[in-house]
N, C-alpha and C. Protein backbone atom coordinates (compact mmCIF):
# COMPACT_ATOMS: atom_id res chain seq x y z
N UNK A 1 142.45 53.60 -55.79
CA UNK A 1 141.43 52.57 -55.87
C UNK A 1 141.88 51.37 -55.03
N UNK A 2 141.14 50.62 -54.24
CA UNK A 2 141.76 49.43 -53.27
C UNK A 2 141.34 48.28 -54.29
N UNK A 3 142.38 47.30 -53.80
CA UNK A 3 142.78 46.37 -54.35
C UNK A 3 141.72 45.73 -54.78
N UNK A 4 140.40 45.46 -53.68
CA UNK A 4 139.51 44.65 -53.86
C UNK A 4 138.65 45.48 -55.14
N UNK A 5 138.51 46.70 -55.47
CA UNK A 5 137.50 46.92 -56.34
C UNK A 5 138.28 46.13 -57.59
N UNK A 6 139.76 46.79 -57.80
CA UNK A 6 140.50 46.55 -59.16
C UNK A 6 140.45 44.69 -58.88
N UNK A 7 140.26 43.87 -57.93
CA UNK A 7 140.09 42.52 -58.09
C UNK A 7 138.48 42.23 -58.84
N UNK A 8 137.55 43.24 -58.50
CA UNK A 8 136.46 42.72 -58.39
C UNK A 8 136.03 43.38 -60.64
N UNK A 9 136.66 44.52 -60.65
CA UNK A 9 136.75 44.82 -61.76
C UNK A 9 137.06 43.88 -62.94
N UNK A 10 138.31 42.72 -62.70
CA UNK A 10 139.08 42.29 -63.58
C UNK A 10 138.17 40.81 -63.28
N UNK A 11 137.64 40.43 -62.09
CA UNK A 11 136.39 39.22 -62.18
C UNK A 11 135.27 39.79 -63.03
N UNK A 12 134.97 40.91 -63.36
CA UNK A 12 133.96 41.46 -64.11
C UNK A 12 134.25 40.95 -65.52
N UNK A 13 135.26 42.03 -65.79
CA UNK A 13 135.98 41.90 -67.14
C UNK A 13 136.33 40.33 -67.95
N UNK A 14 136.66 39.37 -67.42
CA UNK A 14 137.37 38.18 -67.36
C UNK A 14 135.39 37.16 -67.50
N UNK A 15 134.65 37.30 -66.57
CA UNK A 15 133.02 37.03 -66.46
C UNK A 15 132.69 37.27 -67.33
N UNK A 16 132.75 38.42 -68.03
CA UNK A 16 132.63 39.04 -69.38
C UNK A 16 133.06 38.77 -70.50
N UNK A 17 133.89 38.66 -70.75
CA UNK A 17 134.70 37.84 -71.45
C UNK A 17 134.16 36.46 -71.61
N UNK A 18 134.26 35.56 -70.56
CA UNK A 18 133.79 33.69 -70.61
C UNK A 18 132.47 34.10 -71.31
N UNK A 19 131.47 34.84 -70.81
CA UNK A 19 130.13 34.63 -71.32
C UNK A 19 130.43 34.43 -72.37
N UNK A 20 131.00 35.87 -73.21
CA UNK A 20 131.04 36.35 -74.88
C UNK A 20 131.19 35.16 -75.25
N UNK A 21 132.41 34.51 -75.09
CA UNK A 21 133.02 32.98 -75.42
C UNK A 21 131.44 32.20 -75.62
N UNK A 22 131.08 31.77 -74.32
CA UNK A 22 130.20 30.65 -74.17
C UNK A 22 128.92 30.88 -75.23
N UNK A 23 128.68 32.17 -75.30
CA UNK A 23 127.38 32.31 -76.05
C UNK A 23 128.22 32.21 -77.63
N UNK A 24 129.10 32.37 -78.64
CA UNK A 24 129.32 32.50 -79.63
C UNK A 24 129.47 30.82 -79.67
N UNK A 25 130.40 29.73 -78.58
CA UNK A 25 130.09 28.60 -78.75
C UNK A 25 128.93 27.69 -79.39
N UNK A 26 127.44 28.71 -78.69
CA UNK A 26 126.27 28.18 -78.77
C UNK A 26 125.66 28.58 -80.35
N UNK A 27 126.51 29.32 -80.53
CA UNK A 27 125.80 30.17 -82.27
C UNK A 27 125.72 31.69 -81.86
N UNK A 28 125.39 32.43 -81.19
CA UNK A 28 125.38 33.35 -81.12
C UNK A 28 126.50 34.27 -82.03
N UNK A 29 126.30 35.42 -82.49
CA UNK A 29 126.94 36.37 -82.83
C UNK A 29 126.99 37.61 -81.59
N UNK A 30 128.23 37.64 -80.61
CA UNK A 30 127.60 38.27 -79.67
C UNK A 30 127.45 40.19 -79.93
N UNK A 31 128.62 40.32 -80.76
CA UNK A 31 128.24 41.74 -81.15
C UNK A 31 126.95 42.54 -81.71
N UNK A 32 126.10 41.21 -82.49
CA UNK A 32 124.97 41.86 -83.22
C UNK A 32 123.70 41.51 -82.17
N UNK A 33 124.21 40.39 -81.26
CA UNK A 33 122.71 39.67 -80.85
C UNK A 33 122.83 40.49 -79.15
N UNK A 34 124.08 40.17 -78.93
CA UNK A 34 124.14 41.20 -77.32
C UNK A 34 125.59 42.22 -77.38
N UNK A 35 124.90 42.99 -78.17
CA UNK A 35 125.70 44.87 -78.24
C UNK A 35 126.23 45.45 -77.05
N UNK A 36 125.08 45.19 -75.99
CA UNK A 36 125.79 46.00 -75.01
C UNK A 36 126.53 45.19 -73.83
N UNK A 37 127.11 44.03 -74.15
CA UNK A 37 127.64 43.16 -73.22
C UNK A 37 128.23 43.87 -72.90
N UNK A 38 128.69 44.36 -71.64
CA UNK A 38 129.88 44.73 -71.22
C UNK A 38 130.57 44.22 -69.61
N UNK A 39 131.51 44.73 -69.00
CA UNK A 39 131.68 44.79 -67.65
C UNK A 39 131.35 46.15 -66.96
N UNK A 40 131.06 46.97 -65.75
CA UNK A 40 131.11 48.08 -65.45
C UNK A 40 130.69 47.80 -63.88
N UNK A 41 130.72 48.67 -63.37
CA UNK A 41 130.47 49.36 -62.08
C UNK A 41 129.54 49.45 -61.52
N UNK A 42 128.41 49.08 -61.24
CA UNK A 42 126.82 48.76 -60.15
C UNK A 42 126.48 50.47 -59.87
N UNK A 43 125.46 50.08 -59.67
CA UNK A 43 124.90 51.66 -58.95
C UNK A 43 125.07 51.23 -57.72
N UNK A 44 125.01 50.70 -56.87
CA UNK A 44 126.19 50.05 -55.21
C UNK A 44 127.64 50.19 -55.21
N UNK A 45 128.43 50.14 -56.64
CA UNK A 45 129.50 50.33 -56.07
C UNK A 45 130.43 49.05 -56.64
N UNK A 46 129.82 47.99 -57.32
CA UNK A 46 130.29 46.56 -57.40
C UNK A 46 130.35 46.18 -58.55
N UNK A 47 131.49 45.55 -58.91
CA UNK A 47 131.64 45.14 -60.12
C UNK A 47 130.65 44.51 -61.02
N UNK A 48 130.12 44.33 -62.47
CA UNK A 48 129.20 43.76 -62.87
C UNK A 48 129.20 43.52 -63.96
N UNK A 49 128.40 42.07 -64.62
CA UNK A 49 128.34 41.86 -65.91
C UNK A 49 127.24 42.47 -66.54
N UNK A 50 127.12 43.35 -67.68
CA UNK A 50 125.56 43.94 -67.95
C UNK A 50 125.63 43.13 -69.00
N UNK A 51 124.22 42.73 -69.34
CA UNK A 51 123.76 41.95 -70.88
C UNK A 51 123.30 42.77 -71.36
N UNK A 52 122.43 44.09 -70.82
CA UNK A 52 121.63 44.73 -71.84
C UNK A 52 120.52 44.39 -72.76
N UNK A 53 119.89 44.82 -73.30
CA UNK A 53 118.89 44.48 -74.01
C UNK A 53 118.86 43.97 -75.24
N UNK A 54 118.22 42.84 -75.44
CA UNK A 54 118.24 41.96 -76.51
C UNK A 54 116.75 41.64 -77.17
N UNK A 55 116.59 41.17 -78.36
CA UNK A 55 115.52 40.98 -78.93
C UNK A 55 114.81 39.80 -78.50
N UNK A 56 113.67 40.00 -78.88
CA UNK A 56 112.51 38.82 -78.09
C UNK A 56 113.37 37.55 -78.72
N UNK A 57 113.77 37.30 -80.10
CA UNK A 57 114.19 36.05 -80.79
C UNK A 57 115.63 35.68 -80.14
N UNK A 58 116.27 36.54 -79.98
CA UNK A 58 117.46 36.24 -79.07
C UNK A 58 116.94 35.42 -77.78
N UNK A 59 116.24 36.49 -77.22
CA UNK A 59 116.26 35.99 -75.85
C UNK A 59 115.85 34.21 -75.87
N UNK A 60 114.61 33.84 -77.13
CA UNK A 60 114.10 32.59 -76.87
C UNK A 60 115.16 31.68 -77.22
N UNK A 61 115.82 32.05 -78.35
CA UNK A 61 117.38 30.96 -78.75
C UNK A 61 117.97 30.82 -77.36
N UNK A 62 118.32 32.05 -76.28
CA UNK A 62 118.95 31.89 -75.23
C UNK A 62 118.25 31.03 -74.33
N UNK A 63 117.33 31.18 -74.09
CA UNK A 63 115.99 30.43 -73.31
C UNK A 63 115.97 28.87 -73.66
N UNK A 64 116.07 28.81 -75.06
CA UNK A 64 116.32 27.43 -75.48
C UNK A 64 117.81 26.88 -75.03
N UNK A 65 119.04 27.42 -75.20
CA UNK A 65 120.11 26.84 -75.21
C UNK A 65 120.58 26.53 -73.77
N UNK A 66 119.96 27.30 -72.97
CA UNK A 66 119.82 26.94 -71.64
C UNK A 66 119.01 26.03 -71.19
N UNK A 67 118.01 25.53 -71.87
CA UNK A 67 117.14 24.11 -71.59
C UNK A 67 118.20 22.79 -72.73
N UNK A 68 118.70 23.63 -73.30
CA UNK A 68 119.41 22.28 -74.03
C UNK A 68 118.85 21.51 -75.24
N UNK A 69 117.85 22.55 -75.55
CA UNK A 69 116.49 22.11 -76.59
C UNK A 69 116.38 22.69 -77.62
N UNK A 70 115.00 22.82 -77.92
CA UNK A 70 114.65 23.21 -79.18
C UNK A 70 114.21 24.54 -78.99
N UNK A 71 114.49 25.66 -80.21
CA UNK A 71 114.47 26.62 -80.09
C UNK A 71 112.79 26.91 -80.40
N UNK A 72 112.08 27.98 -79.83
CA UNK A 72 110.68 28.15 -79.70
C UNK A 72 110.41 27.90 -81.04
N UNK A 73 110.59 28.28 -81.87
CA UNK A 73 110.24 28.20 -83.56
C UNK A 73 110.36 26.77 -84.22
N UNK A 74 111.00 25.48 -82.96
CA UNK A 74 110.97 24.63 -83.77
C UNK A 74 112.50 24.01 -84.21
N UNK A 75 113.53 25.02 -84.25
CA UNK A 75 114.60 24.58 -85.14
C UNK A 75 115.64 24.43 -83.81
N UNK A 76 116.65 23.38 -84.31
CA UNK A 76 117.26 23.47 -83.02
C UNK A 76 118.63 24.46 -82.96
């Protein structure tokens, strides 16, 4: 394997990682709310962070915490 994939792997992994961090900061539970976080491999070839699929209520808490606001329902 050349150096640059196993570099680009461990920026995956490490990317992966900060998110998990940043979103449990915000409230999140990231195991129940984003399951399939992971790092892996692109269909190109390139390292990558996947989020995977999350529920509509997730997504709007996320939607909110990224505006810095109030969550669609009202609560902050």
């Amino acid at each position: 394997m050349p150096t640059d994939d196993r570099a680009g792997e461990t920026a995956a992994r490490t990317s992966t990682d900060r998110l998990a961090l940043a979103l449990e900061d915000v409230g999140f539970d990231v195991g129940q709310d984003f399951p399939a976080l992971h790092d892996a491999i692109g269909r190109r070839g390139f390292a990558v962070v996947r989020i995977g699929d999350v529920q509509p209520s997730v997504a709007d808490r996320l939607a909110a915490r990224l505006r810095g606001g109030v969550n669609m329902d009202g609560a902050e």
